[in-house]
Protein backbone atom coordinates (compact mmCIF):
# COMPACT_ATOMS: atom_id res chain seq x y z
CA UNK A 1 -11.76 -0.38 6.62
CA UNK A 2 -8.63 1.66 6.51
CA UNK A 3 -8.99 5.77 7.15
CA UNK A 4 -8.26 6.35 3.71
CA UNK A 5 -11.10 4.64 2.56
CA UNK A 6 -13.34 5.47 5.35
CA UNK A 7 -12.61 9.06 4.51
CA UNK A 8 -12.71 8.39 0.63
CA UNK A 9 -16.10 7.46 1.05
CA UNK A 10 -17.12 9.67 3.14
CA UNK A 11 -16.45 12.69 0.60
CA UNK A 12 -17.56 10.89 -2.81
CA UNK A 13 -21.30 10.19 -1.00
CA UNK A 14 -21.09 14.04 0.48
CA UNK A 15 -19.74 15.72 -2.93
CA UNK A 16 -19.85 13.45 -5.91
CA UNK A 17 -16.09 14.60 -6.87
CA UNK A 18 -14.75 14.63 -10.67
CA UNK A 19 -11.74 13.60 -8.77
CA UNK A 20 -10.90 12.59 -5.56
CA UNK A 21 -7.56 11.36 -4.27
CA UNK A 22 -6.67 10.33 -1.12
CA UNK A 23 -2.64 10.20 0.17
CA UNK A 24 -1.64 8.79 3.54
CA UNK A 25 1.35 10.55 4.07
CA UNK A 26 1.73 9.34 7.82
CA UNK A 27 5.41 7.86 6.53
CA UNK A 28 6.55 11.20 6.15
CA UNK A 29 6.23 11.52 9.61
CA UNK A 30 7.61 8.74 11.46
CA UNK A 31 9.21 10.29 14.95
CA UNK A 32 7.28 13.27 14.79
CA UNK A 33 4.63 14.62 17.37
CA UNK A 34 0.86 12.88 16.51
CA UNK A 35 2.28 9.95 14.53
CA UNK A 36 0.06 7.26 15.95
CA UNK A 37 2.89 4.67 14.73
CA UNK A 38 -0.17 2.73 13.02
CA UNK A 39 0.32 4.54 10.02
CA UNK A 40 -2.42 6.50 9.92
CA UNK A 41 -1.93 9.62 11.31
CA UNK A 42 -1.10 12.09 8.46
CA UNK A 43 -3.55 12.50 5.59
CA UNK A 44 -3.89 14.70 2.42
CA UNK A 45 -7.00 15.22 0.48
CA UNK A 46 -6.94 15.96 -2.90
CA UNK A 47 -11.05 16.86 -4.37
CA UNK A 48 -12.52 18.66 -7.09
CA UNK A 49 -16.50 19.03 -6.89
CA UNK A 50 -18.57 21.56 -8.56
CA UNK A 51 -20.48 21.88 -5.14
CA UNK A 52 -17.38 23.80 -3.76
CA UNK A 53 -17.74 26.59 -6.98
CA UNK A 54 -19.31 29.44 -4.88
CA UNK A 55 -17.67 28.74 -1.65
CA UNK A 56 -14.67 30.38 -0.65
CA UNK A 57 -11.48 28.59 0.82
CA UNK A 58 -12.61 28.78 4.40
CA UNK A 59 -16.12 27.41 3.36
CA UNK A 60 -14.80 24.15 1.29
CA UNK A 61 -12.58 23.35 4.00
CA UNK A 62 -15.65 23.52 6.44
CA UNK A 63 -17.73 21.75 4.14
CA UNK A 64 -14.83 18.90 3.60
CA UNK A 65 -14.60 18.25 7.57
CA UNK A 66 -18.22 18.67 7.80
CA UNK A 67 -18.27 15.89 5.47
CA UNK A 68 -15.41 13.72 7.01
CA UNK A 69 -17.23 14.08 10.45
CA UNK A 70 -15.92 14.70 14.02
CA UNK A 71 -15.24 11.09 14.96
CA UNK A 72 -12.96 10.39 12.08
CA UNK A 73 -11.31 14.12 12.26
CA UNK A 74 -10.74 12.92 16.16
CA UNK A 75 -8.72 10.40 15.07
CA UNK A 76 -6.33 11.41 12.70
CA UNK A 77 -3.39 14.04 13.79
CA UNK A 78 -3.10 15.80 10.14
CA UNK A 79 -4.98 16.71 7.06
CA UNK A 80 -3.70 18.86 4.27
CA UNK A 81 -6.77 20.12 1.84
CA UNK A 82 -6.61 20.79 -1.75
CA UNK A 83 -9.82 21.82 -2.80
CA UNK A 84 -11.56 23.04 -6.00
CA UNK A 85 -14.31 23.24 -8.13
């Protein structure tokens, strides 16, 4: 299972998003420090979830790698979070 879909399904069992969109941007960063050269280094995260309505930006982006988990955070070098209710 790629990362993108390990971590797609990871959020849409923890949230139940309206939308959900998952980018590998890990081209963008060919050459530069943490690209694993595997292509799957850089990620961005694109959810909207009602559960996130009465949680400040600190607390969604808690929740999200809460959500994600340690072992997969571990082994990606980047993630960019967009998130809203």
């Amino acid at each position: 299972m790629s990362v993108v879909d390990e971590i797609k399904s990871k959020l849409e069992a923890a949230f139940t998003p309206t939308a959900l969109e998952v980018i590998n941007e890990s081209h963008q960063h060919a050459g530069h420090a943490g690209h694993d050269g595997a292509g799957e280094s850089h990620f961005r995260v694109v959810i909207v979830a009602d559960v996130f309505a009465d949680m400040n930006h600190l607390k969604r982006h808690r929740a999200v790698h809460g959500a994600i988990g340690a072992d997969l955070i571990g082994r990606i070098h980047a993630l960019a979070l967009e998130v809203s209710s």
